[in-house]
Protein backbone atom coordinates (compact mmCIF):
# COMPACT_ATOMS: atom_id res chain seq x y z
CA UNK A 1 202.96 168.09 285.40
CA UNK A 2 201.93 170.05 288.61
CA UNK A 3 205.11 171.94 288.97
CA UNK A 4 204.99 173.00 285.44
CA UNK A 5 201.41 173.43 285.53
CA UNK A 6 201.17 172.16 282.26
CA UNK A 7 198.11 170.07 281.27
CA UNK A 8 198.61 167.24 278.93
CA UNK A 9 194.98 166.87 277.34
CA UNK A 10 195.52 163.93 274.80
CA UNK A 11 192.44 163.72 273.04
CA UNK A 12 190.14 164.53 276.19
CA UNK A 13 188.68 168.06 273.84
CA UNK A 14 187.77 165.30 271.03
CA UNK A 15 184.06 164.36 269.44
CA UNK A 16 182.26 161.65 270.68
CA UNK A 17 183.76 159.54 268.38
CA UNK A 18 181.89 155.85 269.03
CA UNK A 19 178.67 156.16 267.69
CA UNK A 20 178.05 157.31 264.10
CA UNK A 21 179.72 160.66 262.90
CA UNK A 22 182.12 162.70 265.33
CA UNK A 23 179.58 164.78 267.24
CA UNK A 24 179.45 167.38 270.35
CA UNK A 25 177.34 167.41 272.48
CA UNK A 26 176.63 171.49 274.09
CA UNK A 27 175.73 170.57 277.57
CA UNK A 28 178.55 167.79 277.88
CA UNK A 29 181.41 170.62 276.50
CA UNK A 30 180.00 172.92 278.78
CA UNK A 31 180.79 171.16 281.38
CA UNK A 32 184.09 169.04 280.44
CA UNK A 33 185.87 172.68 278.72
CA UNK A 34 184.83 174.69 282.07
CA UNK A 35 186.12 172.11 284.53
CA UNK A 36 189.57 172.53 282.17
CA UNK A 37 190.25 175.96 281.43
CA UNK A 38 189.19 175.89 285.67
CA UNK A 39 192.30 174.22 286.82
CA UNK A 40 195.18 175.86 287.65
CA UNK A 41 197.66 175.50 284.34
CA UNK A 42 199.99 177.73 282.72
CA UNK A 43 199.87 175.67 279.73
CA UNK A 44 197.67 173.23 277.72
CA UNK A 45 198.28 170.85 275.54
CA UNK A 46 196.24 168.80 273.12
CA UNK A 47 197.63 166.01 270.64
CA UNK A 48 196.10 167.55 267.55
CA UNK A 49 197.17 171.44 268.26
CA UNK A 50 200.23 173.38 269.17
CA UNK A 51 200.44 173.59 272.78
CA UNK A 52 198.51 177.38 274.28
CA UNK A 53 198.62 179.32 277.33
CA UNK A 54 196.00 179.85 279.89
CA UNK A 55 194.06 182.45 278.15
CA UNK A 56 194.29 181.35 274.38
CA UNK A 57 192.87 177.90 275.51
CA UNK A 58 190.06 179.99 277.68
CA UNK A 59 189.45 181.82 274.69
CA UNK A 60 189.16 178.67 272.78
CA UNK A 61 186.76 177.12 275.09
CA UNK A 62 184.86 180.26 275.15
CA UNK A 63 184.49 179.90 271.16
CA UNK A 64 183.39 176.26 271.14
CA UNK A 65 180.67 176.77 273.56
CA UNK A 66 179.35 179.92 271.89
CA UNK A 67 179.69 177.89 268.51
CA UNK A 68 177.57 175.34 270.35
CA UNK A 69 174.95 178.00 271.68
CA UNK A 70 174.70 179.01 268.01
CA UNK A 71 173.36 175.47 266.75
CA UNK A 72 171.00 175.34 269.44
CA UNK A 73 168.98 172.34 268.68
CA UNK A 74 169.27 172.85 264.93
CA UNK A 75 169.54 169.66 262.97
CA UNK A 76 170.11 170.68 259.53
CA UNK A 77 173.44 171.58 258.04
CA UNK A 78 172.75 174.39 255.79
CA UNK A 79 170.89 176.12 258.69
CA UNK A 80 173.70 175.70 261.52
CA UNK A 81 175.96 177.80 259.13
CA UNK A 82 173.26 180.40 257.83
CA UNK A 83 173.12 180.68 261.59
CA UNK A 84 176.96 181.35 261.88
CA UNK A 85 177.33 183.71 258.78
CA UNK A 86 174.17 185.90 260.48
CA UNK A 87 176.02 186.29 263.85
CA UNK A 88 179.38 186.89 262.69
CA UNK A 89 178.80 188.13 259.32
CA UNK A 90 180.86 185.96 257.31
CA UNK A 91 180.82 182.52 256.03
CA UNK A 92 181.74 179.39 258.21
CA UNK A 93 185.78 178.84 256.92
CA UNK A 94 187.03 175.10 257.16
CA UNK A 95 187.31 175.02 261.12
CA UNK A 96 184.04 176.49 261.87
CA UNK A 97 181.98 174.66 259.65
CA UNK A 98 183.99 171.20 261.16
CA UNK A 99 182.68 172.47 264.44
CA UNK A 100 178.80 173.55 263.79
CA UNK A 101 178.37 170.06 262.11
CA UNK A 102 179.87 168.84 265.24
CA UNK A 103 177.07 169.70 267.05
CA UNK A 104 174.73 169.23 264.28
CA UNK A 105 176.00 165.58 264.41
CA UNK A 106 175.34 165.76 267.92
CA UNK A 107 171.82 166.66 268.16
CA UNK A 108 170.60 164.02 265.15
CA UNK A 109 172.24 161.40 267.72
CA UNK A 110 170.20 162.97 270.66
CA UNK A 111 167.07 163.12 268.50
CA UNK A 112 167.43 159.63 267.23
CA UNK A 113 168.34 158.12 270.85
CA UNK A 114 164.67 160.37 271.94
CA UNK A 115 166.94 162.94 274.27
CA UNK A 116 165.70 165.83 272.41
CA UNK A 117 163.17 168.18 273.87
């Protein structure tokens, strides 16, 4: 609502869900998360979350796009956390391993549909 500046997101942060595993693609949630966290809400709220304020949801967006600067164009698994556990020094817990095989997922459906560099 506009007054309220509250954001109702539904599933518009989701995967691409259609084609094969659930998958993220880096340059595509650059540029859906910073149009987002760019409009002018108070509050944002997703169906799968609690709802968060401005800056916790920046902050989130922040995260997923550095998780998806991590992966790169890696296409392997294993390597996409070995990558994680290097930058931040621990293992990948439930949530961040969900993620980097998000865009692991991703990039084996660029490579297979030839969109890799």
């Amino acid at each position: 609502s506009p007054e309220a500046k509250v954001l109702f997101l539904g599933d518009g942060l989701c995967q691409e869900m259609f084609t094969g595993e659930w998958s993220y693609d880096l340059k595509d949630v650059k540029e859906r998360f910073q149009k987002i966290k760019n409009l002018p809400c108070d509050w944002y709220v997703n169906s799968h979350w609690p709802p968060q304020n401005a800056e916790d949801f920046a902050d989130w967006c922040d995260r997923m796009i550095e998780t998806g600067e991590l992966v790169g164009d890696l296409t392997d698994f294993d390597e996409a956390e070995e990558a994680f556990a290097r930058e931040t020094g621990k293992d990948p817990d439930p949530d961040a391993k969900f993620m980097l095989d998000s865009y692991v997922w991703g990039n084996l459906k660029r490579m297979k549909d030839g969109a890799c560099e």
